[in-house]
PDB file of N, CA and C in Angstrom:
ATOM      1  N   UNK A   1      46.747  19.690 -13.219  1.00  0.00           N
ATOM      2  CA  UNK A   1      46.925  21.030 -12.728  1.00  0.00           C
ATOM      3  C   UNK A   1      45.576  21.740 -12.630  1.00  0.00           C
ATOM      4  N   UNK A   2      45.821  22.509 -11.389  1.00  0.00           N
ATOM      5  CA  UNK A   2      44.374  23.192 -11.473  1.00  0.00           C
ATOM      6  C   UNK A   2      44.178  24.591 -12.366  1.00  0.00           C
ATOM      7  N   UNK A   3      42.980  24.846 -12.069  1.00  0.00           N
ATOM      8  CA  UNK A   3      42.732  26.252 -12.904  1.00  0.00           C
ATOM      9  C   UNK A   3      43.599  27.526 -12.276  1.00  0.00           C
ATOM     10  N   UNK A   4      43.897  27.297 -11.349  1.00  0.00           N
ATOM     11  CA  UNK A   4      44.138  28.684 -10.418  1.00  0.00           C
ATOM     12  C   UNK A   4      45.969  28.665 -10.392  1.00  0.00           C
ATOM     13  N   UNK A   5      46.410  27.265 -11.005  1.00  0.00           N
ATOM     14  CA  UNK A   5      47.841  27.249 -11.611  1.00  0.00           C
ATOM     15  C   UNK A   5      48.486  28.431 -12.438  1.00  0.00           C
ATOM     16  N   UNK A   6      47.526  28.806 -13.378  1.00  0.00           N
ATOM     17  CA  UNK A   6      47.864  30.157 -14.266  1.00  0.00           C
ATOM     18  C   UNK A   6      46.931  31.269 -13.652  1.00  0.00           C
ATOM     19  N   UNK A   7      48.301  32.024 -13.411  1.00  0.00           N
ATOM     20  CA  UNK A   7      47.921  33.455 -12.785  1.00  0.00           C
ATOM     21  C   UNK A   7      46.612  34.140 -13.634  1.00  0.00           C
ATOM     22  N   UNK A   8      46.525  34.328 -14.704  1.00  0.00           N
ATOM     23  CA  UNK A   8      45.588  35.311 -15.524  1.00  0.00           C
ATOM     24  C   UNK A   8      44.388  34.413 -15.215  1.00  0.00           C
ATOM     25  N   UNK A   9      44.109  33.121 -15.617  1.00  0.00           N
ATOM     26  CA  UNK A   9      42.940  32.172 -15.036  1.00  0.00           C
ATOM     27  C   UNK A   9      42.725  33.034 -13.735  1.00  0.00           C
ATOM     28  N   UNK A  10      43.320  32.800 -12.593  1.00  0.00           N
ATOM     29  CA  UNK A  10      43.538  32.910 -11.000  1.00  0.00           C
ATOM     30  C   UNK A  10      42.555  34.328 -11.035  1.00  0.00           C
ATOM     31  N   UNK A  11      43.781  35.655 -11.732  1.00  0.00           N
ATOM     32  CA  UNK A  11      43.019  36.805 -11.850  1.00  0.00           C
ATOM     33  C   UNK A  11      41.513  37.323 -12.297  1.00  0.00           C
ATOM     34  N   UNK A  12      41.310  36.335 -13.430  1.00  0.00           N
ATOM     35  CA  UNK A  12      40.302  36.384 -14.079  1.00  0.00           C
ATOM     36  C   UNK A  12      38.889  35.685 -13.075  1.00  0.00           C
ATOM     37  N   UNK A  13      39.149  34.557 -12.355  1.00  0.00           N
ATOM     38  CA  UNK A  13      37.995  34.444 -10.824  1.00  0.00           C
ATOM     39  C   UNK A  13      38.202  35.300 -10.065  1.00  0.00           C
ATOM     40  N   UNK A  14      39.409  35.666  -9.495  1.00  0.00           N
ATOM     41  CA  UNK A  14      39.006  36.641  -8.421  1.00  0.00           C
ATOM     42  C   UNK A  14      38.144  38.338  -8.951  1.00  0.00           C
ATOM     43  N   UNK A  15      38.375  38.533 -10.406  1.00  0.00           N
ATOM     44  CA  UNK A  15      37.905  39.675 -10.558  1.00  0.00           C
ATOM     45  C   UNK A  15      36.186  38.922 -10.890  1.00  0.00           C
ATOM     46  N   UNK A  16      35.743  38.481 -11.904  1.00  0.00           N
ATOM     47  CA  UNK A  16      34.843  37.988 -11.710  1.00  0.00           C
ATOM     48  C   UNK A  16      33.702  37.277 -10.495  1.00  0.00           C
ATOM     49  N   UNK A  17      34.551  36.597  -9.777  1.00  0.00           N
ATOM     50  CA  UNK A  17      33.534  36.331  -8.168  1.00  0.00           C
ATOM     51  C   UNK A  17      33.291  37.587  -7.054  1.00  0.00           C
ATOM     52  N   UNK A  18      34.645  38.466  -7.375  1.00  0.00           N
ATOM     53  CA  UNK A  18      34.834  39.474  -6.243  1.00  0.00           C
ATOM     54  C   UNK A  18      34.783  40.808  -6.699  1.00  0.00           C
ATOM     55  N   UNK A  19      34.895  41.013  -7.830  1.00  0.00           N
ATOM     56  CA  UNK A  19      34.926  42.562  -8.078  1.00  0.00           C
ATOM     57  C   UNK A  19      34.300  43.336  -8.773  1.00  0.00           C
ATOM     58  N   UNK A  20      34.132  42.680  -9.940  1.00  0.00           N
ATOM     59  CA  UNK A  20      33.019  43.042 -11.134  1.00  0.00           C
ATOM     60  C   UNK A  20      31.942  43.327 -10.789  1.00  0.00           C
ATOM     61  N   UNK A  21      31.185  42.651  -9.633  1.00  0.00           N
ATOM     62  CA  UNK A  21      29.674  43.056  -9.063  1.00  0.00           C
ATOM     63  C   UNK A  21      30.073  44.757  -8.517  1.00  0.00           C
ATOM     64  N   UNK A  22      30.700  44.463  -7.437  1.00  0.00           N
ATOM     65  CA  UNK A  22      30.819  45.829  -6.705  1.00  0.00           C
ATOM     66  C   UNK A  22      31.349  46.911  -7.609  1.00  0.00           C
ATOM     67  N   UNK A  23      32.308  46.841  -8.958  1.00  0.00           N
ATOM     68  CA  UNK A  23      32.373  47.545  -9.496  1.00  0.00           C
ATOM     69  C   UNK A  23      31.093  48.353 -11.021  1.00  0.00           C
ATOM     70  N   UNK A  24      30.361  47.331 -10.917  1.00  0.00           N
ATOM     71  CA  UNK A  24      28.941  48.041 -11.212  1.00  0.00           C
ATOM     72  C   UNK A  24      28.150  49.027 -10.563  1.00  0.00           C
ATOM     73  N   UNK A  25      28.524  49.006  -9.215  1.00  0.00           N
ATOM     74  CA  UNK A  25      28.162  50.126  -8.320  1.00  0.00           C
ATOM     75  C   UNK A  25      28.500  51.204  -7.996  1.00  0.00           C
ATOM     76  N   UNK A  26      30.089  51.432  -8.703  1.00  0.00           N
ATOM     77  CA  UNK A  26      31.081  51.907  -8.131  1.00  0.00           C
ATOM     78  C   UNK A  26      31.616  51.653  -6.949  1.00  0.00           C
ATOM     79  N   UNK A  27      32.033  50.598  -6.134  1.00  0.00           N
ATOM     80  CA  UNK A  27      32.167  50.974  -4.643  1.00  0.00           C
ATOM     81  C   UNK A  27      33.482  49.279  -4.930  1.00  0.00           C
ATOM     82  N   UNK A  28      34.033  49.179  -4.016  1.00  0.00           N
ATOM     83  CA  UNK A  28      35.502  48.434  -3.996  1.00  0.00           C
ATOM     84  C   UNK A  28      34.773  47.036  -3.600  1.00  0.00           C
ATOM     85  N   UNK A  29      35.517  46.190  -3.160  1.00  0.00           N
ATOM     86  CA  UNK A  29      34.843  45.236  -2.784  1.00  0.00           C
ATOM     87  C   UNK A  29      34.110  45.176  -1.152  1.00  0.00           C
ATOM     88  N   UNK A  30      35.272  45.928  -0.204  1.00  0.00           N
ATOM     89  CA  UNK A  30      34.964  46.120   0.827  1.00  0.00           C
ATOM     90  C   UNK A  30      34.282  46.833   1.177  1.00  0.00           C
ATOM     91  N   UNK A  31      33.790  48.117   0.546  1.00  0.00           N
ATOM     92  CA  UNK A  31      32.689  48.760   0.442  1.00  0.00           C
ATOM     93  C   UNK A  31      31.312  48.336  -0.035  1.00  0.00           C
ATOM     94  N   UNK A  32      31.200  47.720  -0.873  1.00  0.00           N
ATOM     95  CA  UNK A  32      30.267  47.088  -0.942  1.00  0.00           C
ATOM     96  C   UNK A  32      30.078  45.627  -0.271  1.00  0.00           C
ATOM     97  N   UNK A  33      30.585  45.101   0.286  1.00  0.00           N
ATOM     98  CA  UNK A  33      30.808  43.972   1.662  1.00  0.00           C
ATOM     99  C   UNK A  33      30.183  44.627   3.027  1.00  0.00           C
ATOM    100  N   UNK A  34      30.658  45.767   3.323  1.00  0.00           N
ATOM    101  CA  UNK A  34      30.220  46.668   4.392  1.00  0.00           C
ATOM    102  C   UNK A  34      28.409  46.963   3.835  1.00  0.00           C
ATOM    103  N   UNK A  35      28.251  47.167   2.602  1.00  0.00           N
ATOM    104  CA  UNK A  35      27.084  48.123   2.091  1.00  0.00           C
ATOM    105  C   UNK A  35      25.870  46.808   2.840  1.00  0.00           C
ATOM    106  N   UNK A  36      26.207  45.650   2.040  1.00  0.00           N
ATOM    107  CA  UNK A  36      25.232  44.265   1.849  1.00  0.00           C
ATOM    108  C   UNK A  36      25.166  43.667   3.351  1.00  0.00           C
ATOM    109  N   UNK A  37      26.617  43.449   4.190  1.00  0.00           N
ATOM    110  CA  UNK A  37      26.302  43.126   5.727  1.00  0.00           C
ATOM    111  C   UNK A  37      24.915  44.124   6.094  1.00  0.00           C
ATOM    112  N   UNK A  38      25.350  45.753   6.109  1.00  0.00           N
ATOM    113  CA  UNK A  38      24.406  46.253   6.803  1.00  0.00           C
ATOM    114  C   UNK A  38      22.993  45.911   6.094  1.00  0.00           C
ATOM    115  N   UNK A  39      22.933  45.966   5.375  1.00  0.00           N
ATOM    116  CA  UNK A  39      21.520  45.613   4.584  1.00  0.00           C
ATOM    117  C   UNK A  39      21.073  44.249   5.033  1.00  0.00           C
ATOM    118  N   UNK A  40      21.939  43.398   5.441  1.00  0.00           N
ATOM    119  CA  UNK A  40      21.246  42.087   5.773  1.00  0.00           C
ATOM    120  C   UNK A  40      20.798  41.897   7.306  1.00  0.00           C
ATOM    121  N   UNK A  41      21.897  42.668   7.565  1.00  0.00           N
ATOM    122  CA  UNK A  41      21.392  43.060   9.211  1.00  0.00           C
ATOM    123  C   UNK A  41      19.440  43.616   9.305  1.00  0.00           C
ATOM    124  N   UNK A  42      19.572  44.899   8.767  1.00  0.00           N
ATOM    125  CA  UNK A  42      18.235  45.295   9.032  1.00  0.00           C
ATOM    126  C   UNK A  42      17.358  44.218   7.990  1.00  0.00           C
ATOM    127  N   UNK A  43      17.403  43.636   7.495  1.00  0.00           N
ATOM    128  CA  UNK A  43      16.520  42.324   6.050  1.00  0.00           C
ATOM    129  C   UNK A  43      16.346  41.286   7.673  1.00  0.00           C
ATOM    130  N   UNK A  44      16.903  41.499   8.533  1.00  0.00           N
ATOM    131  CA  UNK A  44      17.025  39.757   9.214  1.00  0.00           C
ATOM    132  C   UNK A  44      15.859  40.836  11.204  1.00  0.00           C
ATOM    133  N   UNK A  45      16.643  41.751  10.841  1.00  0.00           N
ATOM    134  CA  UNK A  45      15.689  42.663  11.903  1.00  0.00           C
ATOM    135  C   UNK A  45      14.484  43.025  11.979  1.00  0.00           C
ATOM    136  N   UNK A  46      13.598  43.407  10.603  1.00  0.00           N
ATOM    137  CA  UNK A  46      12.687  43.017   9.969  1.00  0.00           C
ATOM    138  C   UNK A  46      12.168  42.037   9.882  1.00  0.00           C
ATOM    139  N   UNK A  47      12.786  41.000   9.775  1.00  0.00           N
ATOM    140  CA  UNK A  47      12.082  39.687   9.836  1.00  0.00           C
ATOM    141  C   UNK A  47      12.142  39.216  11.335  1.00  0.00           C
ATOM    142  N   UNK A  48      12.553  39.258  12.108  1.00  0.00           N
ATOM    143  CA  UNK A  48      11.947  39.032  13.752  1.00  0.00           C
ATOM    144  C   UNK A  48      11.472  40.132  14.179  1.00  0.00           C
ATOM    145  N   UNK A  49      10.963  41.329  13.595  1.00  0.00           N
ATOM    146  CA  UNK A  49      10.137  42.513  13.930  1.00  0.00           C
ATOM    147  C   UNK A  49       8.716  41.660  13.499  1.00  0.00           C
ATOM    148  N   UNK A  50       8.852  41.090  12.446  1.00  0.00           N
ATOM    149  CA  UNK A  50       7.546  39.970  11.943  1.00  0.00           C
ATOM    150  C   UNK A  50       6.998  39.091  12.421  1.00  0.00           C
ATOM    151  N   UNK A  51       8.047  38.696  12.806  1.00  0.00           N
ATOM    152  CA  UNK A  51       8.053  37.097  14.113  1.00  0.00           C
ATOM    153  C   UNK A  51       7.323  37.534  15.635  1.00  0.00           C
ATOM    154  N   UNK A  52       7.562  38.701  15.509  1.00  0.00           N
ATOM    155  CA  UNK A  52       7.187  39.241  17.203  1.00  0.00           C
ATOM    156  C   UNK A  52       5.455  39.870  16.433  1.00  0.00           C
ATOM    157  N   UNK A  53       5.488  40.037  16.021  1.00  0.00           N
ATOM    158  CA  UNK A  53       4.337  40.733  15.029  1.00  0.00           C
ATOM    159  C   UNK A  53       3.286  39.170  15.212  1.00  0.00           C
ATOM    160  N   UNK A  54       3.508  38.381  14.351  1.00  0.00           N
ATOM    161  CA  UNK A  54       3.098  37.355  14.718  1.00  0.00           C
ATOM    162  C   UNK A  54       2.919  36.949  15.572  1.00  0.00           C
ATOM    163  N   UNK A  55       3.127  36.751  16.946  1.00  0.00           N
ATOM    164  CA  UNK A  55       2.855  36.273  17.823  1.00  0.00           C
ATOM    165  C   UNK A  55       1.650  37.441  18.842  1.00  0.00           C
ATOM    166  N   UNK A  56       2.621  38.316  18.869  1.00  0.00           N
ATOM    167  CA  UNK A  56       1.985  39.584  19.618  1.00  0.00           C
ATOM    168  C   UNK A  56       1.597  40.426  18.674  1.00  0.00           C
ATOM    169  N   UNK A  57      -0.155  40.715  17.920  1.00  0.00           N
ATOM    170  CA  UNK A  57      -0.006  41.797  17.101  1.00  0.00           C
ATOM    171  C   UNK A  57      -0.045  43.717  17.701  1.00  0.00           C
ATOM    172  N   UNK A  58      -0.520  43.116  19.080  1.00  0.00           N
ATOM    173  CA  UNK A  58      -0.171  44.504  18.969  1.00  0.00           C
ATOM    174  C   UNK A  58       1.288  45.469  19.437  1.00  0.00           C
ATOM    175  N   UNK A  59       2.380  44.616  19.057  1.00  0.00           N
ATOM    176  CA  UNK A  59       3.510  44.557  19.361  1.00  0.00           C
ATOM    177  C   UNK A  59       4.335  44.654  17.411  1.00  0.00           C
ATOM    178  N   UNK A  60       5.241  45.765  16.985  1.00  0.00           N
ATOM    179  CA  UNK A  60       5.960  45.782  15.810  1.00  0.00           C
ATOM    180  C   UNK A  60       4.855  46.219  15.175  1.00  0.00           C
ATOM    181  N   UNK A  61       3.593  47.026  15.121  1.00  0.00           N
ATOM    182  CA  UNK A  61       2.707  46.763  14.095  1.00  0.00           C
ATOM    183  C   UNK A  61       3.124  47.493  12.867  1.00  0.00           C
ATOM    184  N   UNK A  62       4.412  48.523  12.734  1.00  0.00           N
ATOM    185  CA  UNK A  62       4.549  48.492  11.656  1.00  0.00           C
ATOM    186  C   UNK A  62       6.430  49.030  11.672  1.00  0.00           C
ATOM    187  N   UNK A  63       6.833  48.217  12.408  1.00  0.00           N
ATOM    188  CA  UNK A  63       8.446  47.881  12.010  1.00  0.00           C
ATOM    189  C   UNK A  63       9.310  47.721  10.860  1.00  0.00           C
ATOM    190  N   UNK A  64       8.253  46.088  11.110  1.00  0.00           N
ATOM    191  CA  UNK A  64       9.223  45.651   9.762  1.00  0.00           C
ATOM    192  C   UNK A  64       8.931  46.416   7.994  1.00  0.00           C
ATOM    193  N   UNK A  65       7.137  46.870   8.060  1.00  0.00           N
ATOM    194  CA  UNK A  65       7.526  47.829   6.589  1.00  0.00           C
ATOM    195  C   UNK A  65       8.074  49.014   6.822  1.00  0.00           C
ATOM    196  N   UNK A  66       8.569  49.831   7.849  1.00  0.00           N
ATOM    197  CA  UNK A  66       9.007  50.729   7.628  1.00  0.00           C
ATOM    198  C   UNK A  66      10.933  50.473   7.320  1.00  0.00           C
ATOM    199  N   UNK A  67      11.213  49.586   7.707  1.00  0.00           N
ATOM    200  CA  UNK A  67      12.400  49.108   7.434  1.00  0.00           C
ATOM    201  C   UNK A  67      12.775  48.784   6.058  1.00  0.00           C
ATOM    202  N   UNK A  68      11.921  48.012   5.762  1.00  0.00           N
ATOM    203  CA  UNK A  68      11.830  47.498   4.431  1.00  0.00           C
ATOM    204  C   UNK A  68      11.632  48.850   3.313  1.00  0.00           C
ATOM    205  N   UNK A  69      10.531  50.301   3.827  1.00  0.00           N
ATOM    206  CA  UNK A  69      10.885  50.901   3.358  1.00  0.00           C
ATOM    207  C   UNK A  69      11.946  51.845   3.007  1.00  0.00           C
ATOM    208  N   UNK A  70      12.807  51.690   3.954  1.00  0.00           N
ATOM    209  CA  UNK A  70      13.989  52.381   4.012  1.00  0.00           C
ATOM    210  C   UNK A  70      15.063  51.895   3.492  1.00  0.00           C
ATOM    211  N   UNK A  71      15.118  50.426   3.254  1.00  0.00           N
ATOM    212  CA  UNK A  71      15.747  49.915   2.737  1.00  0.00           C
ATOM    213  C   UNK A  71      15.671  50.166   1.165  1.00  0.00           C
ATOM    214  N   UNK A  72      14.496  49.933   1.128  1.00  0.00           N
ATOM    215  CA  UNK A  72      13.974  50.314  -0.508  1.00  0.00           C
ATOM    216  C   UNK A  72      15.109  51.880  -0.982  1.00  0.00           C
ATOM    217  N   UNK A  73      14.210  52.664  -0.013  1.00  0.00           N
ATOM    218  CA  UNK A  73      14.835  54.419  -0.646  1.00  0.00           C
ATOM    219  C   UNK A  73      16.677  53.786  -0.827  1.00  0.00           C
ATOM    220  N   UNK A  74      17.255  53.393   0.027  1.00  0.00           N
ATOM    221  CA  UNK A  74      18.677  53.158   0.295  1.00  0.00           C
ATOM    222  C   UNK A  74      18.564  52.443  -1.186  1.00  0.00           C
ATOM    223  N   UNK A  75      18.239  51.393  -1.728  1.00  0.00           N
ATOM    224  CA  UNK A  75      18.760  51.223  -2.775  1.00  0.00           C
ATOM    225  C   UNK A  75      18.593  51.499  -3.832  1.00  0.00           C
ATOM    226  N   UNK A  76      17.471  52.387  -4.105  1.00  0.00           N
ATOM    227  CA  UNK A  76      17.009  53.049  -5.010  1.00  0.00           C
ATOM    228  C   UNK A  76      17.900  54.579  -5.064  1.00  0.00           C
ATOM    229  N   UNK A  77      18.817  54.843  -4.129  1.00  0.00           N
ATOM    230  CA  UNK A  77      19.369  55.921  -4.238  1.00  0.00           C
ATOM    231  C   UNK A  77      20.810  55.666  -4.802  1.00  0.00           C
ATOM    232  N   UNK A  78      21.189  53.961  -4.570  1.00  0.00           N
ATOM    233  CA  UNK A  78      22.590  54.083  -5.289  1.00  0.00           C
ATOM    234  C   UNK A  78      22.322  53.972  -7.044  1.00  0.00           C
ATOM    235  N   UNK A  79      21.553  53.682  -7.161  1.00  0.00           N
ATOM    236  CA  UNK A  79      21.250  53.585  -9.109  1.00  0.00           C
ATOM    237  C   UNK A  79      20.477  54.474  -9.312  1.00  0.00           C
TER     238      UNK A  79
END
């Protein structure tokens, strides 16, 4: 039998893999699912603001840290 046979086991991963993080933040799971997509969005926008930076410097010359700084304030404002 597997682990996920007994309900309280079952309960006890899903709160642990899925909820316990986001509830350190206060925010549900889907709220904080929504929070981390957008954050990875601009983390991955930033990084081909870099890529174009690289190739062309006088093209992005300062994109990706201003992103990165904003990102910063954003998470420095939920704690």
């Amino acid at each position: 039998m597997s682990d996920l046979s007994n309900p309280k086991r079952a309960t006890s991963l899903i709160d642990r893999w899925f909820l316990a993080h986001p509830a350190t933040v206060n925010e549900t799971y889907f709220q904080h699912m929504r929070f981390a997509f957008g954050f990875a969005f601009w983390l991955v926008t930033a990084g081909l603001a870099a890529l174009v930076h690289a190739i062309f410097p006088a093209l992005c010359e300062t994109t990706a840290s201003r992103i990165l700084r904003k990102l910063m304030d954003r998470m420095e404002a939920r704690h």
